[in-house]
N, C-alpha and C. Protein backbone atom coordinates (compact mmCIF):
# COMPACT_ATOMS: atom_id res chain seq x y z
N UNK A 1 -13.72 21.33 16.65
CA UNK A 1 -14.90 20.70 16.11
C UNK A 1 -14.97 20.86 14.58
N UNK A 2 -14.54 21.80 14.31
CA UNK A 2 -14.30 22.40 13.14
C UNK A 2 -13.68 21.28 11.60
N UNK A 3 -12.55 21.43 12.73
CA UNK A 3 -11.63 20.12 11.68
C UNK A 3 -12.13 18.90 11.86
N UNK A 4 -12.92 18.69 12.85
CA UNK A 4 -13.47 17.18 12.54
C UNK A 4 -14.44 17.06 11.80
N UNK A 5 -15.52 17.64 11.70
CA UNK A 5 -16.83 17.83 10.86
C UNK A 5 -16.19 18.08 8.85
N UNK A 6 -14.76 18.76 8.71
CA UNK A 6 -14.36 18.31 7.32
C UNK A 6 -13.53 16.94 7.29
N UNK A 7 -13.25 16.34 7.88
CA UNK A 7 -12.85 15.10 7.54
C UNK A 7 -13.90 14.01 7.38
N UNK A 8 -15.48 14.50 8.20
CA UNK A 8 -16.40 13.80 7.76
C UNK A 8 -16.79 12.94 6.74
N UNK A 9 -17.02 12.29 6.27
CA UNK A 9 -17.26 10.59 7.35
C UNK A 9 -16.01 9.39 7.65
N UNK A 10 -15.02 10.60 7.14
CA UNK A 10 -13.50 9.70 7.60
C UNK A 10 -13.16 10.10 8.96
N UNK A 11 -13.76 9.67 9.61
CA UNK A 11 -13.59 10.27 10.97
C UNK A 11 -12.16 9.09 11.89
N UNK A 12 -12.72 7.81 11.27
CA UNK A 12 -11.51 7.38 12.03
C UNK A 12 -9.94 7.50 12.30
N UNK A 13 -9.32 8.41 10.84
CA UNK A 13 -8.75 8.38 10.45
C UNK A 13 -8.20 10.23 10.56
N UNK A 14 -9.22 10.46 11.80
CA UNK A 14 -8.70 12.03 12.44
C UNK A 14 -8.02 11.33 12.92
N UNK A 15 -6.91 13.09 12.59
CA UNK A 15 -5.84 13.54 13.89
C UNK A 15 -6.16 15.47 13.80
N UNK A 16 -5.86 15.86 15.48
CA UNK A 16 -5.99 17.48 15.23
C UNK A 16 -5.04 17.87 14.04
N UNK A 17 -5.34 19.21 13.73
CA UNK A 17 -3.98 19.62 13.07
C UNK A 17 -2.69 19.86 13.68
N UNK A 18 -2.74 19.87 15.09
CA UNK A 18 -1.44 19.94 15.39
C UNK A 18 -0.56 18.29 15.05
N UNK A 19 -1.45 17.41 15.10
CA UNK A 19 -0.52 16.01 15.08
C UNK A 19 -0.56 16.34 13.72
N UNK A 20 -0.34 16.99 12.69
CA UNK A 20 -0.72 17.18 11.55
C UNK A 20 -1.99 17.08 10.26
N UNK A 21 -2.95 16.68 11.01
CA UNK A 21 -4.39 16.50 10.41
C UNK A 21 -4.05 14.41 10.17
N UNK A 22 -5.25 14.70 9.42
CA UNK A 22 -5.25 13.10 8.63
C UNK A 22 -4.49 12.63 7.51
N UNK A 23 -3.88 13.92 7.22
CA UNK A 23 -2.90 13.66 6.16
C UNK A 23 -1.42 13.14 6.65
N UNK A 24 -1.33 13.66 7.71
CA UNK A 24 0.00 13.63 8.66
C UNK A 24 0.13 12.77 9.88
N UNK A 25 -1.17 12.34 10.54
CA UNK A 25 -1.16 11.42 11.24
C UNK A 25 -0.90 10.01 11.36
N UNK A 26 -0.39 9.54 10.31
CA UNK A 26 0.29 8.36 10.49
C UNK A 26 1.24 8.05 10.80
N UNK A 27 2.10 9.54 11.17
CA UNK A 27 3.66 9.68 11.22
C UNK A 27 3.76 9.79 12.54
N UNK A 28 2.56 10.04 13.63
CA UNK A 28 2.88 9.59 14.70
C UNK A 28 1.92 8.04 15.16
N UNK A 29 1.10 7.62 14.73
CA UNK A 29 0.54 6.69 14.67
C UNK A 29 -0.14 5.76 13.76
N UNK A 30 -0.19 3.88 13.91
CA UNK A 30 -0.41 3.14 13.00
C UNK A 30 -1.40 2.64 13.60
N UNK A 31 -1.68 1.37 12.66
CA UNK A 31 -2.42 0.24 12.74
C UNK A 31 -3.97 0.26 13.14
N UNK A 32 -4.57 -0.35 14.19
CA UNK A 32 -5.93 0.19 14.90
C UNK A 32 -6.20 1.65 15.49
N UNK A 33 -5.06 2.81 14.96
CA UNK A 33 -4.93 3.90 14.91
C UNK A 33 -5.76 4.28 13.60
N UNK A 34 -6.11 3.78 12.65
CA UNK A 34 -5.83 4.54 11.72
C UNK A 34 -7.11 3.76 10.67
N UNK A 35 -6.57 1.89 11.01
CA UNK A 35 -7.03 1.38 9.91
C UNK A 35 -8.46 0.62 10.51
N UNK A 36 -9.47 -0.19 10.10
CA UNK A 36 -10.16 -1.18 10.69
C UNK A 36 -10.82 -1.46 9.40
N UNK A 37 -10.19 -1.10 8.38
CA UNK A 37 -11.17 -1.38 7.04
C UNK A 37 -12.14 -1.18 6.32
N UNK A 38 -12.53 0.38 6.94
CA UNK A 38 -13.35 0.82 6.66
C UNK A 38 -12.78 1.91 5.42
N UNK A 39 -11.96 1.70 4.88
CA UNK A 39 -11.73 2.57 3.10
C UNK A 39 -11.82 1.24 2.56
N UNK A 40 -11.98 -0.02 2.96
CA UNK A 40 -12.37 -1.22 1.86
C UNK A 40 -13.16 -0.39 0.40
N UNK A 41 -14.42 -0.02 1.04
CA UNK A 41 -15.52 0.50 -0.48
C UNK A 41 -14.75 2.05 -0.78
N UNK A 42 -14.07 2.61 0.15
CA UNK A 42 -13.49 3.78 -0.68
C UNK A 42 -13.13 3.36 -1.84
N UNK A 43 -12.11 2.21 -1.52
CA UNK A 43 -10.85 1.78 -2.57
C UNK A 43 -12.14 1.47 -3.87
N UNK A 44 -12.98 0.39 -3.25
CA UNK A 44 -13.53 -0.23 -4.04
C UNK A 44 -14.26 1.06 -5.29
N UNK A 45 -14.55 1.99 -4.58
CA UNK A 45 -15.40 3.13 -5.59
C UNK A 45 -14.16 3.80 -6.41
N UNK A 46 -13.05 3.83 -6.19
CA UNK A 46 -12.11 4.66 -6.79
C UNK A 46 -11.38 3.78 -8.07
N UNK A 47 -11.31 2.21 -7.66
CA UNK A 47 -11.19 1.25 -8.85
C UNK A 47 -12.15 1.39 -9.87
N UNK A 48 -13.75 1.59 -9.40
CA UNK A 48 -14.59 1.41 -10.19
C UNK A 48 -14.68 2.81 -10.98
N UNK A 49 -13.78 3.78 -10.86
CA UNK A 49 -13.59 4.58 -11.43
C UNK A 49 -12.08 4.94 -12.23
N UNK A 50 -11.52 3.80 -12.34
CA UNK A 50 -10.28 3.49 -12.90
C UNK A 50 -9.86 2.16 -13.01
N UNK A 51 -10.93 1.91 -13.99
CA UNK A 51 -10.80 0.51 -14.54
C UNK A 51 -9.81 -0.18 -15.01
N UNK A 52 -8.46 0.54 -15.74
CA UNK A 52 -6.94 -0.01 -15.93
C UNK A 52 -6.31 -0.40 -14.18
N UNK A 53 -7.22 0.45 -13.04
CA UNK A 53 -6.08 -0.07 -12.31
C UNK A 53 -6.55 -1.38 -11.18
N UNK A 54 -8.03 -1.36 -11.54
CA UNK A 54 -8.73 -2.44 -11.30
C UNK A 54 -8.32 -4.20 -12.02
N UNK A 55 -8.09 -3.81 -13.40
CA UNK A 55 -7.46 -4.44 -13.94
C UNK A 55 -6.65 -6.03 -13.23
N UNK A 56 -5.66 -5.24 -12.69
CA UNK A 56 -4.54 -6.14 -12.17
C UNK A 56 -3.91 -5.43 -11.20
N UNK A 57 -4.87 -5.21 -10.18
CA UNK A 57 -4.67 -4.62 -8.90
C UNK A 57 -3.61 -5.22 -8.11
N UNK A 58 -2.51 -4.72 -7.76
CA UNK A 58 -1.36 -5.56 -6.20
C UNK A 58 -1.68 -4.33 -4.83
N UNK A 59 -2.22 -5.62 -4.19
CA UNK A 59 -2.34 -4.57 -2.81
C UNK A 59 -1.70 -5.31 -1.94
N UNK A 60 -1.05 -4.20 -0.35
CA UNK A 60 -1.23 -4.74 0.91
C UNK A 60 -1.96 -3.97 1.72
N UNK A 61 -2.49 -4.53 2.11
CA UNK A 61 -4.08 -4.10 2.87
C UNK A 61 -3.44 -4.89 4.57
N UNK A 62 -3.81 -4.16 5.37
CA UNK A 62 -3.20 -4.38 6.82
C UNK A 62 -4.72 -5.00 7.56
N UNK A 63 -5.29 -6.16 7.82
CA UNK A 63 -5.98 -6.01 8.70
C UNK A 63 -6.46 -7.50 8.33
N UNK A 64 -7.25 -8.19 8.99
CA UNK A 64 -7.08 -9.75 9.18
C UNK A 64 -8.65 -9.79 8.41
N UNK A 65 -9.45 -8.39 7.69
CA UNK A 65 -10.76 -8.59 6.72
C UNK A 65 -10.32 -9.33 5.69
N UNK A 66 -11.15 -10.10 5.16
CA UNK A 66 -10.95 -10.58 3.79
C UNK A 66 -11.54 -9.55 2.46
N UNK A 67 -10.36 -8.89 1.94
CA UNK A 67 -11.24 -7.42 1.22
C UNK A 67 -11.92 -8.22 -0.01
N UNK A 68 -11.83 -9.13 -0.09
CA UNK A 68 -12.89 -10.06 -1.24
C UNK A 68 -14.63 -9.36 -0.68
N UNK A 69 -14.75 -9.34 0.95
CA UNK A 69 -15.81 -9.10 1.00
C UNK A 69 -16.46 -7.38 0.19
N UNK A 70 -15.51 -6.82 -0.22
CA UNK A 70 -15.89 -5.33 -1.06
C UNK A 70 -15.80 -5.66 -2.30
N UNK A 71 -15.77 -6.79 -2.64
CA UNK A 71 -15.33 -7.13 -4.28
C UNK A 71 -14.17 -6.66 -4.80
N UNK A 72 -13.38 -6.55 -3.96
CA UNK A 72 -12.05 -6.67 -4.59
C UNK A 72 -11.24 -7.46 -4.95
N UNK A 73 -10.47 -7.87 -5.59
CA UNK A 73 -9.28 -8.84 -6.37
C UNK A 73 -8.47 -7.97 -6.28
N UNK A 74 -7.40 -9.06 -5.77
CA UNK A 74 -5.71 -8.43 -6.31
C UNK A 74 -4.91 -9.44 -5.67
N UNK A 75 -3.54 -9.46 -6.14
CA UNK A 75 -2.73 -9.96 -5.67
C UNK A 75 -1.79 -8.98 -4.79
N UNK A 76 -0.77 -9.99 -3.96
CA UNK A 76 0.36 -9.59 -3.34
C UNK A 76 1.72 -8.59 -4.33
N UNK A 77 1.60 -7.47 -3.93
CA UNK A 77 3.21 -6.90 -4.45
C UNK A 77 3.95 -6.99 -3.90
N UNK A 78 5.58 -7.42 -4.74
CA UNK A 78 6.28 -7.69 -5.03
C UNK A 78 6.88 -7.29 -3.40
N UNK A 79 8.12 -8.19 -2.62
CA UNK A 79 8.61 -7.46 -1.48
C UNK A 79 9.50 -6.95 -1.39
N UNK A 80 9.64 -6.28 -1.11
CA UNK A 80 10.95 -5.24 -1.26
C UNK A 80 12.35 -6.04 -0.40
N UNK A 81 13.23 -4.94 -0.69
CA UNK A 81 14.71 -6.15 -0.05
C UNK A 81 15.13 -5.97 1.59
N UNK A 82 14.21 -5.57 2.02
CA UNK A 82 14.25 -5.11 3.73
C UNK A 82 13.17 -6.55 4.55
N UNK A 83 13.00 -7.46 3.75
CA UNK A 83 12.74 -8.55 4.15
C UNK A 83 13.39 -9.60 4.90
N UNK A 84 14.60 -9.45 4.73
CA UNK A 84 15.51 -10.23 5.31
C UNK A 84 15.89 -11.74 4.33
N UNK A 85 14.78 -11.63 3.07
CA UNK A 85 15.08 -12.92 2.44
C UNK A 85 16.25 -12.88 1.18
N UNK A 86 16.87 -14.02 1.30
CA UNK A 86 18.00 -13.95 0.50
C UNK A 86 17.36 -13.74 -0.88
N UNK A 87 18.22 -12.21 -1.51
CA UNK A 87 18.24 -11.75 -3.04
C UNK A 87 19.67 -12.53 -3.99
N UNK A 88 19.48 -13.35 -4.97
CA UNK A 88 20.14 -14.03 -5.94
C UNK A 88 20.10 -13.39 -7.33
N UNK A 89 20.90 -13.72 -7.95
CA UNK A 89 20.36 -13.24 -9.55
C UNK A 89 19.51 -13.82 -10.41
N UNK A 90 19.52 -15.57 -9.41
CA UNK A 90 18.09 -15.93 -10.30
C UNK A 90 16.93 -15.31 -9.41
N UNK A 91 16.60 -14.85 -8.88
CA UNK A 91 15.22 -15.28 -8.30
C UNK A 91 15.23 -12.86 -8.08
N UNK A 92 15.81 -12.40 -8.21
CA UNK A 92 16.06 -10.53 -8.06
C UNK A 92 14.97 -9.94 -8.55
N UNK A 93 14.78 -10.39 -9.67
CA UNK A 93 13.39 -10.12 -10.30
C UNK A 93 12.02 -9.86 -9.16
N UNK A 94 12.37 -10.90 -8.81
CA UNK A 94 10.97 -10.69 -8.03
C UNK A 94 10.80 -10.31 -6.91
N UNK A 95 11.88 -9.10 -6.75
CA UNK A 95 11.95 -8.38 -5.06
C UNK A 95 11.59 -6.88 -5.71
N UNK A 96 11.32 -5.99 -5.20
CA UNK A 96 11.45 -4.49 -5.05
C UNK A 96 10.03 -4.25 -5.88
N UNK A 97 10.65 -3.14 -6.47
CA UNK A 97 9.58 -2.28 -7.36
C UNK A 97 9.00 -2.78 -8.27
N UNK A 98 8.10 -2.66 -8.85
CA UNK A 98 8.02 -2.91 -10.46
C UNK A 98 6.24 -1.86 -11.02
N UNK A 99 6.40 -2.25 -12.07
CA UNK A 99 5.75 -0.82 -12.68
C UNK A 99 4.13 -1.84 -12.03
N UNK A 100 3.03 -0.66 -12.40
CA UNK A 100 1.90 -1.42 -12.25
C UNK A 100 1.06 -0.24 -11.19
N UNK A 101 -0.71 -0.80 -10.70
CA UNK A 101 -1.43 -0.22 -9.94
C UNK A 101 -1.17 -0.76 -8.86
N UNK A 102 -1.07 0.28 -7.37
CA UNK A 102 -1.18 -0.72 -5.95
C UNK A 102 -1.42 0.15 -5.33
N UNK A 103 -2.20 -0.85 -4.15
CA UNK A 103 -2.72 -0.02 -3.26
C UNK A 103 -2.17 -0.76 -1.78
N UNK A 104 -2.08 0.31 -1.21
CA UNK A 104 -0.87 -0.14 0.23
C UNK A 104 -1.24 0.67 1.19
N UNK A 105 -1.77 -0.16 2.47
CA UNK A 105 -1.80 0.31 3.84
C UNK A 105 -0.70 1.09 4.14
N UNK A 106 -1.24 2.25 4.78
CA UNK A 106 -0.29 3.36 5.09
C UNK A 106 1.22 2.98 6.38
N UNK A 107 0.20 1.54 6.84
CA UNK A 107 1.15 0.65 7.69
C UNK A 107 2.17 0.59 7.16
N UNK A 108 1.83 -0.26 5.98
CA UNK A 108 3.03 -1.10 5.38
C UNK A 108 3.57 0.28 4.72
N UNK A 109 3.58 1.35 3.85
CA UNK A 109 4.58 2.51 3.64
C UNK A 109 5.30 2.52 4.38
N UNK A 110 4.95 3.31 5.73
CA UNK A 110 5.58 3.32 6.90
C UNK A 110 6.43 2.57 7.61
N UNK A 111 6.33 1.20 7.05
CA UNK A 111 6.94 0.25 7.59
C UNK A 111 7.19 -0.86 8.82
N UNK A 112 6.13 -0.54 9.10
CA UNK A 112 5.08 -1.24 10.41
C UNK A 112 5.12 -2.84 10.05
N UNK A 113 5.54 -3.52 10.90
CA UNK A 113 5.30 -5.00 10.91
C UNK A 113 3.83 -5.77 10.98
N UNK A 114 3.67 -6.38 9.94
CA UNK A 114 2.16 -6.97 10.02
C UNK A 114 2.36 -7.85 8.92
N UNK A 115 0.65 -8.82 8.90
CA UNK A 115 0.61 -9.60 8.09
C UNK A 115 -0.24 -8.76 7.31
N UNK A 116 -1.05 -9.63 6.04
CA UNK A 116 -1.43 -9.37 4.89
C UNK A 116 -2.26 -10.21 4.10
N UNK A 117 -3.73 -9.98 4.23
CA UNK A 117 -4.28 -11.37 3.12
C UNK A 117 -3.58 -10.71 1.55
N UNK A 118 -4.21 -12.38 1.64
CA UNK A 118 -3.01 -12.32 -0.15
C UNK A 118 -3.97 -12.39 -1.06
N UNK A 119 -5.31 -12.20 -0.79
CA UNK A 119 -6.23 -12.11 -2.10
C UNK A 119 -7.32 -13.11 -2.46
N UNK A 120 -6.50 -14.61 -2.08
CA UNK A 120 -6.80 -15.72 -2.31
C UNK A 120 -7.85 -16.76 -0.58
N UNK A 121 -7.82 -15.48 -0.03
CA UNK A 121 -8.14 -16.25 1.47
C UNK A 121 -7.76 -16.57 2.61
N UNK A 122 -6.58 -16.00 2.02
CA UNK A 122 -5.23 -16.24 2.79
C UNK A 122 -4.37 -15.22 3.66
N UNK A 123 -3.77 -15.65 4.68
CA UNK A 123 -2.95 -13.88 5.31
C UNK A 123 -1.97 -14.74 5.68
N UNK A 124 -1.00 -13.78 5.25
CA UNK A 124 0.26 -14.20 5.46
C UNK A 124 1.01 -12.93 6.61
N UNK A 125 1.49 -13.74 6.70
CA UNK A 125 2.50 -13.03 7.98
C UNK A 125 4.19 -13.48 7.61
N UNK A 126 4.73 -12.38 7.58
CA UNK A 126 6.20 -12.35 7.52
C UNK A 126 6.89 -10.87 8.34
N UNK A 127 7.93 -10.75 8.31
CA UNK A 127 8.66 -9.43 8.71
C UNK A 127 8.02 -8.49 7.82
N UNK A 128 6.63 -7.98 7.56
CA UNK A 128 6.13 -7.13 6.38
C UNK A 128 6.66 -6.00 6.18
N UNK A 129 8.15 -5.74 6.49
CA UNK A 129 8.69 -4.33 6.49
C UNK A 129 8.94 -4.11 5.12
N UNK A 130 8.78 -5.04 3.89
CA UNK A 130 9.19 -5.07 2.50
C UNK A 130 8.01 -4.32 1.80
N UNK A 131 7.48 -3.29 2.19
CA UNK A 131 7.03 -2.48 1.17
C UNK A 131 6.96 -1.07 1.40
N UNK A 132 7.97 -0.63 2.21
CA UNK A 132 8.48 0.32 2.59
C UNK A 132 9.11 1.29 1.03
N UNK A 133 9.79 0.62 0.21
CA UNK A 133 10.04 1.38 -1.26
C UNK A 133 8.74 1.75 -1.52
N UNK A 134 7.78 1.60 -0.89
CA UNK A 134 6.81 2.83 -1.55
C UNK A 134 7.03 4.00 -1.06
N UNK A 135 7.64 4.53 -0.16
CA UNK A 135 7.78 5.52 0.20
C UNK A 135 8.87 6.83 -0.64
N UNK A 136 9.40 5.74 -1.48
CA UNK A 136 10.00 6.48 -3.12
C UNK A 136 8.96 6.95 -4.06
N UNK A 137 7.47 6.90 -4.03
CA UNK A 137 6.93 7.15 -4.73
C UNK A 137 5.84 7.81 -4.32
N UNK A 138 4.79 8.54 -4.76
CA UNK A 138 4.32 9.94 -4.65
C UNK A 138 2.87 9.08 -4.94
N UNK A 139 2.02 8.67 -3.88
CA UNK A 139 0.46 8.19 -4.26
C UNK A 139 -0.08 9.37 -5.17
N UNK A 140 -0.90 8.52 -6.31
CA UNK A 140 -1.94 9.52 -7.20
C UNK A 140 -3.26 9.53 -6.55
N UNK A 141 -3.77 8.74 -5.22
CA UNK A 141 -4.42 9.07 -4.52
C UNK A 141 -4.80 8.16 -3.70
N UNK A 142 -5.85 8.49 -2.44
CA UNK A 142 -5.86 7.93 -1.13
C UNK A 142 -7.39 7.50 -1.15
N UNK A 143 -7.61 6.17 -0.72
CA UNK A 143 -9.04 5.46 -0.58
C UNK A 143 -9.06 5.99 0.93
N UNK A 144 -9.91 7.18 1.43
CA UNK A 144 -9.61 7.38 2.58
C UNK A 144 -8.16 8.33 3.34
N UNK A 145 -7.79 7.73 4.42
CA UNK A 145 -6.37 8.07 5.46
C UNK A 145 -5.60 6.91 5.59
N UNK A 146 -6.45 5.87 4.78
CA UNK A 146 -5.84 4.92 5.24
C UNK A 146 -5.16 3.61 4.63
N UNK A 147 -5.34 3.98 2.84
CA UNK A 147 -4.63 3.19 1.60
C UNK A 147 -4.93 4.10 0.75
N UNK A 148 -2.71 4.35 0.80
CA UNK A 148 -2.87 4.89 -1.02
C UNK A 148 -2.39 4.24 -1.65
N UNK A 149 -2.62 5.11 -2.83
CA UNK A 149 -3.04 4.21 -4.31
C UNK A 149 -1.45 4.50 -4.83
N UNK A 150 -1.08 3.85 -5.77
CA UNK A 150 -0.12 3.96 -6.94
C UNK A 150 0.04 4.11 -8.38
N UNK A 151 0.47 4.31 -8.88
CA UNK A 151 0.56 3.71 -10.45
C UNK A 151 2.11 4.37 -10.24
N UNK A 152 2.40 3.19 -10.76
CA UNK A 152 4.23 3.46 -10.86
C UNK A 152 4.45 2.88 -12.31
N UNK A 153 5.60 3.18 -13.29
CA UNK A 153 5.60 3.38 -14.41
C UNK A 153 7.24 2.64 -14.55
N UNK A 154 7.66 1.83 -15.67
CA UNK A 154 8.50 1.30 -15.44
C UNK A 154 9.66 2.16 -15.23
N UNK A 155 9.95 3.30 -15.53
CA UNK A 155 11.10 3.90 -15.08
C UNK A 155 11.01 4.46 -14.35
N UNK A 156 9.96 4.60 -13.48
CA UNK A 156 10.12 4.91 -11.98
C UNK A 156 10.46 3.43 -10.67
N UNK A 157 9.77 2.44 -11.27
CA UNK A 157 10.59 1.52 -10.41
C UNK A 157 11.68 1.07 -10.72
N UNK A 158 12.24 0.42 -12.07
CA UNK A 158 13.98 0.93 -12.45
C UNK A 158 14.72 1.64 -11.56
N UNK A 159 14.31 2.63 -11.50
CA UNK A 159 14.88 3.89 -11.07
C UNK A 159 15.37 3.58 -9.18
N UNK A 160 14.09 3.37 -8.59
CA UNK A 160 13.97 2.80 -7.15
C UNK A 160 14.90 1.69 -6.85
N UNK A 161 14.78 0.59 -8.10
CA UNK A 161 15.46 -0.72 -7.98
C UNK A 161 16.78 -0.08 -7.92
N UNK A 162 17.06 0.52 -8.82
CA UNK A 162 18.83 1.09 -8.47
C UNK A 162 18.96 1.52 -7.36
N UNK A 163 18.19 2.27 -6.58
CA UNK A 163 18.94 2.85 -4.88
C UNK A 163 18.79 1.75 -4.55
N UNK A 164 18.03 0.13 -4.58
CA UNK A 164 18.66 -0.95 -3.73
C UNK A 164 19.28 -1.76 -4.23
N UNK A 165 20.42 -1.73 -5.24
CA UNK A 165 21.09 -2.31 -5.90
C UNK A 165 20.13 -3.35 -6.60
N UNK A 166 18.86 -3.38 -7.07
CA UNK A 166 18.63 -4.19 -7.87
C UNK A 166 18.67 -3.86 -9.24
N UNK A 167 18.83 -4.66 -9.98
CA UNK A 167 18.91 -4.76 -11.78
C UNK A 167 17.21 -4.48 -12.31
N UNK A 168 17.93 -3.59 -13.43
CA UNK A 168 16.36 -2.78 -14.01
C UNK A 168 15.83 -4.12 -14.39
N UNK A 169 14.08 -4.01 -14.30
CA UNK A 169 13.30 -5.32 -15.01
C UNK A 169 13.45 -5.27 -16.49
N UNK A 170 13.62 -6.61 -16.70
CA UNK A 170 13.44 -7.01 -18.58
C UNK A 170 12.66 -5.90 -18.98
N UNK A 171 12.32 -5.64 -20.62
CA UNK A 171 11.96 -4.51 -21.22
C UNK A 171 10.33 -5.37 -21.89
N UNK A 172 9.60 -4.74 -21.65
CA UNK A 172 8.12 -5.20 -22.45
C UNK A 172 8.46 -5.72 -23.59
């Protein structure tokens, strides 16, 4: 009872400590496990307290809400190369990492198949296993159990793009 009363009012997003708490529970379970959209206003209060990353927010958010309804904006990030879609040298650029704020369903880390509104009204559905390279990078923090946050820096996605053979991005 104990451990549930401190995870309070993130309750959906218990697990005991033996499945490893809420920090660890995604590693045995996803999706309507975990998510139903209720860190929407987490996220939303933690932007409004980090206005650069509000800015020009890229999220994937797992769940068929339209997060417009929390006042959020953002676009789609970038998909990583576990998509199955053909990578070229014209078009490389716009697969994997790249520097910037995002916020990503613990689904999609994990690598859980799902769709994704895109910001605009829209949900898209593809093989969503392409944002799994977040899992190269270390969230600066969690709206909830159930989207963390990013800020990745250009030589940390550089860096990522090389373990999947992609070419570092152009220079600012």
């Amino acid at each position: 009872m104990g451990s549930y009363l401190f995870v309070h009012p993130y309750s959906l997003g218990y697990f005991n400590n033996l499945a490893g708490g809420p920090h660890g529970g995604h590693n045995h379970l996803l999706g309507s496990n975990i998510d139903w959209g209720q860190d929407l206003y987490r996220l939303r209060r933690w932007l409004a307290r980090h206005p650069e990353a509000a800015a020009d927010l890229q999220m994937a958010y797992f769940n068929r809400i339209d997060a417009r309804i929390a006042g959020l904006e953002w676009r789609l990030p970038p998909l990583g190369v576990t998509d199955g879609a053909e990578i070229t040298e014209e078009n490389a650029a716009g697969f994997g990492p790249h520097p910037g704020y995002f916020a990503v369903s613990v689904r999609f880390v994990r690598g859980s198949q799902a769709g994704a509104t895109d910001g605009e009204g829209g949900y898209r559905f593809a093989p969503f296993r392409g944002y799994e390279y977040f899992r190269h990078f270390q969230p600066v923090a969690k709206a909830g159990y159930s989207i963390f946050l990013y800020h990745i820096t250009p030589d940390q996605a550089d860096a990522v793009r090389a373990r999947y053979g992609l070419r570092p991005l152009p220079g600012e």
